[in-house]
C-alpha atoms as a PDB file:
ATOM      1  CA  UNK A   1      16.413   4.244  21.289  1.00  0.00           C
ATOM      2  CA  UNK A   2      17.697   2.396  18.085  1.00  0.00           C
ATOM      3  CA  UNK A   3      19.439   4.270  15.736  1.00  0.00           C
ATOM      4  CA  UNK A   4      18.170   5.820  12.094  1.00  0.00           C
ATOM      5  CA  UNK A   5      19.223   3.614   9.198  1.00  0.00           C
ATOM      6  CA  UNK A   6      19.589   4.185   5.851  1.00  0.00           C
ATOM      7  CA  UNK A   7      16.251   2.720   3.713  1.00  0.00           C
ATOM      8  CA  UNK A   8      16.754   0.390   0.902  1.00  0.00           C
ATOM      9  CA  UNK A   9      14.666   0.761  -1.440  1.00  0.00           C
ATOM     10  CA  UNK A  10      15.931  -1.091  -4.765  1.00  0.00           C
ATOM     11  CA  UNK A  11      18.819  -2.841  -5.221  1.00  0.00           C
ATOM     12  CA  UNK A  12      21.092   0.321  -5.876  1.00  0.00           C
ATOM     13  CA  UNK A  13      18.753   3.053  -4.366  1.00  0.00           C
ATOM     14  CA  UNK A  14      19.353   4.142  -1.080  1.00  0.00           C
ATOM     15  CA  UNK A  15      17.504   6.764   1.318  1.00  0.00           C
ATOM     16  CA  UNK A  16      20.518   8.164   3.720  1.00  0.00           C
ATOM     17  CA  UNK A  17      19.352   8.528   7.457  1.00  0.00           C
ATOM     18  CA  UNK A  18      19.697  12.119   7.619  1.00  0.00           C
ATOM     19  CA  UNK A  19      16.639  12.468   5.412  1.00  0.00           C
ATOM     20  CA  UNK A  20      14.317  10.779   8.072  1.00  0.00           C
ATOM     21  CA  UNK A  21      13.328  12.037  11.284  1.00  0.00           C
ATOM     22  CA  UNK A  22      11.879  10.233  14.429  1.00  0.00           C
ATOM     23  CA  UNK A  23       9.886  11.005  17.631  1.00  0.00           C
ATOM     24  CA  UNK A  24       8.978   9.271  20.134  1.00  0.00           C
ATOM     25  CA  UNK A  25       5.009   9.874  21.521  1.00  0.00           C
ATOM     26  CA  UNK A  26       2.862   8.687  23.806  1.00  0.00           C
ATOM     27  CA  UNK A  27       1.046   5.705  23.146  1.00  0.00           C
ATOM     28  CA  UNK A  28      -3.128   5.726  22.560  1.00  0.00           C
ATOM     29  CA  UNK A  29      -4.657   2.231  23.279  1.00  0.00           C
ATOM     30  CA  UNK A  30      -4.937   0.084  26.599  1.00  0.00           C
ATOM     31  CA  UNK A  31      -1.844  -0.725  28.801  1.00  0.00           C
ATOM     32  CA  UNK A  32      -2.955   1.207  32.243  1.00  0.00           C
ATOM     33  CA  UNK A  33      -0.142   2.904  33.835  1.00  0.00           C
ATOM     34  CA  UNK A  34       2.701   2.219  30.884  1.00  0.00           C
ATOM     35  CA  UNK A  35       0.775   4.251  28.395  1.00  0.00           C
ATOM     36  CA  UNK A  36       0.643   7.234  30.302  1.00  0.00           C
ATOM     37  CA  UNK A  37       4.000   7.258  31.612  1.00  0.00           C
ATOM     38  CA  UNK A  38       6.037   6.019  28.581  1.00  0.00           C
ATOM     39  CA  UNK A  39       6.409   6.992  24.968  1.00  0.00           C
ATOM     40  CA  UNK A  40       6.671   4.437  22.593  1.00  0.00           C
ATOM     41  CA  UNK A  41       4.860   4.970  19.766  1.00  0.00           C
ATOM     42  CA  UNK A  42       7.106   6.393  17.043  1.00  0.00           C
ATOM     43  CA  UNK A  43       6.522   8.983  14.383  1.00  0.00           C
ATOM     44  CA  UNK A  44       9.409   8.293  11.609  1.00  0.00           C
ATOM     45  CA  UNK A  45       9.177  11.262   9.047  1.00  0.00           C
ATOM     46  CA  UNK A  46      10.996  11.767   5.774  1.00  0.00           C
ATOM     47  CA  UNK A  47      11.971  15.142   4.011  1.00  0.00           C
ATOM     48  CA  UNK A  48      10.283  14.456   0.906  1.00  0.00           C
ATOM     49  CA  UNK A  49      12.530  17.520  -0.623  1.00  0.00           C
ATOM     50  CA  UNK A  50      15.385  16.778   0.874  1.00  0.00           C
ATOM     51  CA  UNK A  51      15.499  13.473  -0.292  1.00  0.00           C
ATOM     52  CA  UNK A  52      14.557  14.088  -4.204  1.00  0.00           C
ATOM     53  CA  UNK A  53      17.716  13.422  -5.791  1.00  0.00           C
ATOM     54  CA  UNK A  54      17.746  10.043  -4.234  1.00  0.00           C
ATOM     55  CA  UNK A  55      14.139   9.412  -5.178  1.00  0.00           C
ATOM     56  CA  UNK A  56      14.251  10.605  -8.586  1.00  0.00           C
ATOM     57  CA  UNK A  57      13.119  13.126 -10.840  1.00  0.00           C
ATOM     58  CA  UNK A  58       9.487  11.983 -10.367  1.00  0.00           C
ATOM     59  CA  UNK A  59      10.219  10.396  -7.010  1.00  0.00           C
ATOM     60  CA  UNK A  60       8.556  12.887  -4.737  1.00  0.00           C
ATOM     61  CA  UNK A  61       5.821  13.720  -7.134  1.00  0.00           C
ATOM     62  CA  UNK A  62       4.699   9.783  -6.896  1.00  0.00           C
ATOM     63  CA  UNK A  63       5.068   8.981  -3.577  1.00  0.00           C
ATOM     64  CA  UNK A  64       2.898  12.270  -2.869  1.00  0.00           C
ATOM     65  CA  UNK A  65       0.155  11.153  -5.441  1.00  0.00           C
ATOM     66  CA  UNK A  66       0.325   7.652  -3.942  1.00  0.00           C
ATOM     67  CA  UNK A  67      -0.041   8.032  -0.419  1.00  0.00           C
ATOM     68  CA  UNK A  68      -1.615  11.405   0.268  1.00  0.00           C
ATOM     69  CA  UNK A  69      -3.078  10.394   3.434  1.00  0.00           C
ATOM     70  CA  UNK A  70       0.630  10.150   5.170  1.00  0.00           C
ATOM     71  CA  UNK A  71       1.996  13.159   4.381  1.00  0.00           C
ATOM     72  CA  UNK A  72       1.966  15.571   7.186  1.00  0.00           C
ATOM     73  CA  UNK A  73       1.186  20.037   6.966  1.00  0.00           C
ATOM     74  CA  UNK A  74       4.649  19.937   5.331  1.00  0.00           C
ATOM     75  CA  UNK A  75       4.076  17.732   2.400  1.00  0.00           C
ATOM     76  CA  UNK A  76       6.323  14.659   4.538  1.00  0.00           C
ATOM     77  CA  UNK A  77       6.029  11.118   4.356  1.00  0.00           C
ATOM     78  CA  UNK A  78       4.774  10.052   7.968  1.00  0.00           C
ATOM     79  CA  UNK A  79       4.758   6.474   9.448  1.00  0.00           C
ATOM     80  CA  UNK A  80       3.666   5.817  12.787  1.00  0.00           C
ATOM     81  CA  UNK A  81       3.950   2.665  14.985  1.00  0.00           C
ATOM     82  CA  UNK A  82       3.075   1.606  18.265  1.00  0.00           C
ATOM     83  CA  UNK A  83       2.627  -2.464  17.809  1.00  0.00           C
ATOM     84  CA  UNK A  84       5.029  -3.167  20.470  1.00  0.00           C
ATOM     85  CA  UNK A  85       5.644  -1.760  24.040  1.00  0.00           C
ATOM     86  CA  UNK A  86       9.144  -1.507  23.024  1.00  0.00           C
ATOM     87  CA  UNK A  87      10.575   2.154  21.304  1.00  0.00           C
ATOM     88  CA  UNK A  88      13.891   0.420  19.945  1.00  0.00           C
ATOM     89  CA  UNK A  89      11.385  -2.114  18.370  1.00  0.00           C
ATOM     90  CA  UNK A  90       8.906   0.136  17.345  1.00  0.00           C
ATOM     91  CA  UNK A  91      11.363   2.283  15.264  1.00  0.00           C
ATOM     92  CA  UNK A  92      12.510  -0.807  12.979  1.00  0.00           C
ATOM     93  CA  UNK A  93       9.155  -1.867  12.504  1.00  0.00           C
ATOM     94  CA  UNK A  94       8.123   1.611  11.302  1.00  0.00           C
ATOM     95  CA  UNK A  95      11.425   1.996   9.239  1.00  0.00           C
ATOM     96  CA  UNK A  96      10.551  -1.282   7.313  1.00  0.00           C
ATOM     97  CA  UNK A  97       7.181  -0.186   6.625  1.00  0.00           C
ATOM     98  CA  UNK A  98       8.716   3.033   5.046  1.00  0.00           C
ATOM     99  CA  UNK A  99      10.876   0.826   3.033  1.00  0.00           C
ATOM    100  CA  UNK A 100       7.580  -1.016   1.762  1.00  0.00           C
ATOM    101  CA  UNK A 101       5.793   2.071   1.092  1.00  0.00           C
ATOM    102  CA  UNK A 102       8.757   3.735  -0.888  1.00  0.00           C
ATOM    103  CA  UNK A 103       9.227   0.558  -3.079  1.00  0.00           C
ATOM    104  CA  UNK A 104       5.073   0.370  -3.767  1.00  0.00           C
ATOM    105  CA  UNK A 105       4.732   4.098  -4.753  1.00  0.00           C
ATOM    106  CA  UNK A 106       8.122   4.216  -6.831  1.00  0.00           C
ATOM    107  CA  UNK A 107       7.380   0.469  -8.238  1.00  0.00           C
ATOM    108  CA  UNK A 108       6.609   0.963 -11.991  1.00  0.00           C
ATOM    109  CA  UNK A 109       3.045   0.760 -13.073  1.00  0.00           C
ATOM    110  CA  UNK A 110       2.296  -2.953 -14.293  1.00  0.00           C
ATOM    111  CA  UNK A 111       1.350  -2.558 -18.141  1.00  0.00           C
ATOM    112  CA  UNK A 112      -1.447  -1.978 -20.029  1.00  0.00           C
ATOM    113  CA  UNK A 113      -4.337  -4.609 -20.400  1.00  0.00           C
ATOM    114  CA  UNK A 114      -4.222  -5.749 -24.072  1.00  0.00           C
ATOM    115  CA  UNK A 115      -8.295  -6.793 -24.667  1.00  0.00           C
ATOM    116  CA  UNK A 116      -7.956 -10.311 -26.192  1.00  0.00           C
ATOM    117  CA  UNK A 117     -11.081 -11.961 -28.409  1.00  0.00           C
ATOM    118  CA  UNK A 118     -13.128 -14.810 -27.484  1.00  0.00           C
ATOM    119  CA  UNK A 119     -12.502 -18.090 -29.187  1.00  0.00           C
ATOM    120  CA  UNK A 120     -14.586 -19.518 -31.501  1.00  0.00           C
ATOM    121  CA  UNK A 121     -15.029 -22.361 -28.503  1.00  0.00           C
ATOM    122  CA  UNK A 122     -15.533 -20.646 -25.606  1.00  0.00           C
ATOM    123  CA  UNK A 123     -18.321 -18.511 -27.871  1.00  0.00           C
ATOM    124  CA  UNK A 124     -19.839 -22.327 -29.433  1.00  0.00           C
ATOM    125  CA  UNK A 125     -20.280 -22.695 -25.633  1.00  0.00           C
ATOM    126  CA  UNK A 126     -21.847 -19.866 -24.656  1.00  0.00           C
ATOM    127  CA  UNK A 127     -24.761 -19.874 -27.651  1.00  0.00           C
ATOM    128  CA  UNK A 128     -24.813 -23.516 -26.941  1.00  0.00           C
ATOM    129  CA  UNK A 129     -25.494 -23.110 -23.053  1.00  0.00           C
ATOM    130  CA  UNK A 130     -28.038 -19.957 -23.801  1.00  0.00           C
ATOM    131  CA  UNK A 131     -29.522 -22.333 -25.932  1.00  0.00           C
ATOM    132  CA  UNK A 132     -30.146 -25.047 -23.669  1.00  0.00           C
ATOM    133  CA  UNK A 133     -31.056 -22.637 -20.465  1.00  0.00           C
ATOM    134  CA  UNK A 134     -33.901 -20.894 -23.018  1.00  0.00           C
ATOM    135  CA  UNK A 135     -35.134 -24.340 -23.730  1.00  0.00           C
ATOM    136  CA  UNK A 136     -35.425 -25.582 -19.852  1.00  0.00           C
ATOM    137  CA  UNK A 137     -37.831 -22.061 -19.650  1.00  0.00           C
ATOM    138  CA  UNK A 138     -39.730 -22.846 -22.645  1.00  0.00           C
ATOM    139  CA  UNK A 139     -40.677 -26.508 -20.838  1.00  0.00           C
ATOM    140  CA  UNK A 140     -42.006 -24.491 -17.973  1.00  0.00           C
ATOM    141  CA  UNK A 141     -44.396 -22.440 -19.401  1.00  0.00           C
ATOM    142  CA  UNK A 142     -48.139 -23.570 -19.573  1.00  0.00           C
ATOM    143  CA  UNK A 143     -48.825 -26.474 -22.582  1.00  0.00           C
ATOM    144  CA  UNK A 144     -49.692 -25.001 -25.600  1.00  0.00           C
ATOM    145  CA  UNK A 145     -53.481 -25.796 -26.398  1.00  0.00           C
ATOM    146  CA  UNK A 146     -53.169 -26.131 -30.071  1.00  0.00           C
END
């Protein structure tokens, strides 16, 4: 099996190795005979605690918040692939989606909407177009018999 690498996760933040964990299972899905007889899916976990001082003060707290649905009875991250038939390839695949999830939940949030007015245009327009529309209805109503 390919080894554990270190995640990058910014451009000087770093997950070490020894904070993740992997296992290899079996495989659900078609694939006859290999399924049953070979594990290849892989279960990469990371120590949450373990690896707060790299992840920040708020690190943890985020990534918890953000992706509650992965974390396992012990409050870990857990990513699990079986794409490929291959463990080696499996392992990198699920590594790099670790990566990707990391870097979303500790991405800062984008800021705040700031409301902007209409312009006088764009408001000239929409009286104008109300305008004509309530005319076109007008013309098909029954003729006035005056």
């Amino acid at each position: 099996m390919a080894e554990l690498r270190d995640l990058r996760i910014g451009p000087r933040r770093l997950i070490p190795a020894r904070h993740l964990s992997a296992r290899a299972v079996r495989s659900s899905g078609p694939g006859g005979q290999n399924v049953n007889k070979v594990s290849t899916r892989i279960e990469l976990t990371l120590d949450l605690e373990a690896a707060a001082p790299e992840l920040g003060a708020t690190g943890a707290a985020r990534i918890r918040a953000r992706w509650p649905r992965r974390l396992d009875a012990e409050r870990n991250l857990v990513v699990r692939c079986d794409r490929t038939r291959k463990r080696g390839r499996n392992l990198e695949l699920a590594q790099d989606r670790m990566e990707e999830l990391l870097r979303d939940a500790l991405a800062p949030p984008p800021p705040a909407r700031r409301p902007t007015r209409p312009s006088s245009g764009s408001r000239r327009r929409r009286v104008d177009d109300k305008r004509r529309r309530g005319d076109t209805k007008r013309l098909r109503g029954r003729p006035n018999d005056d």
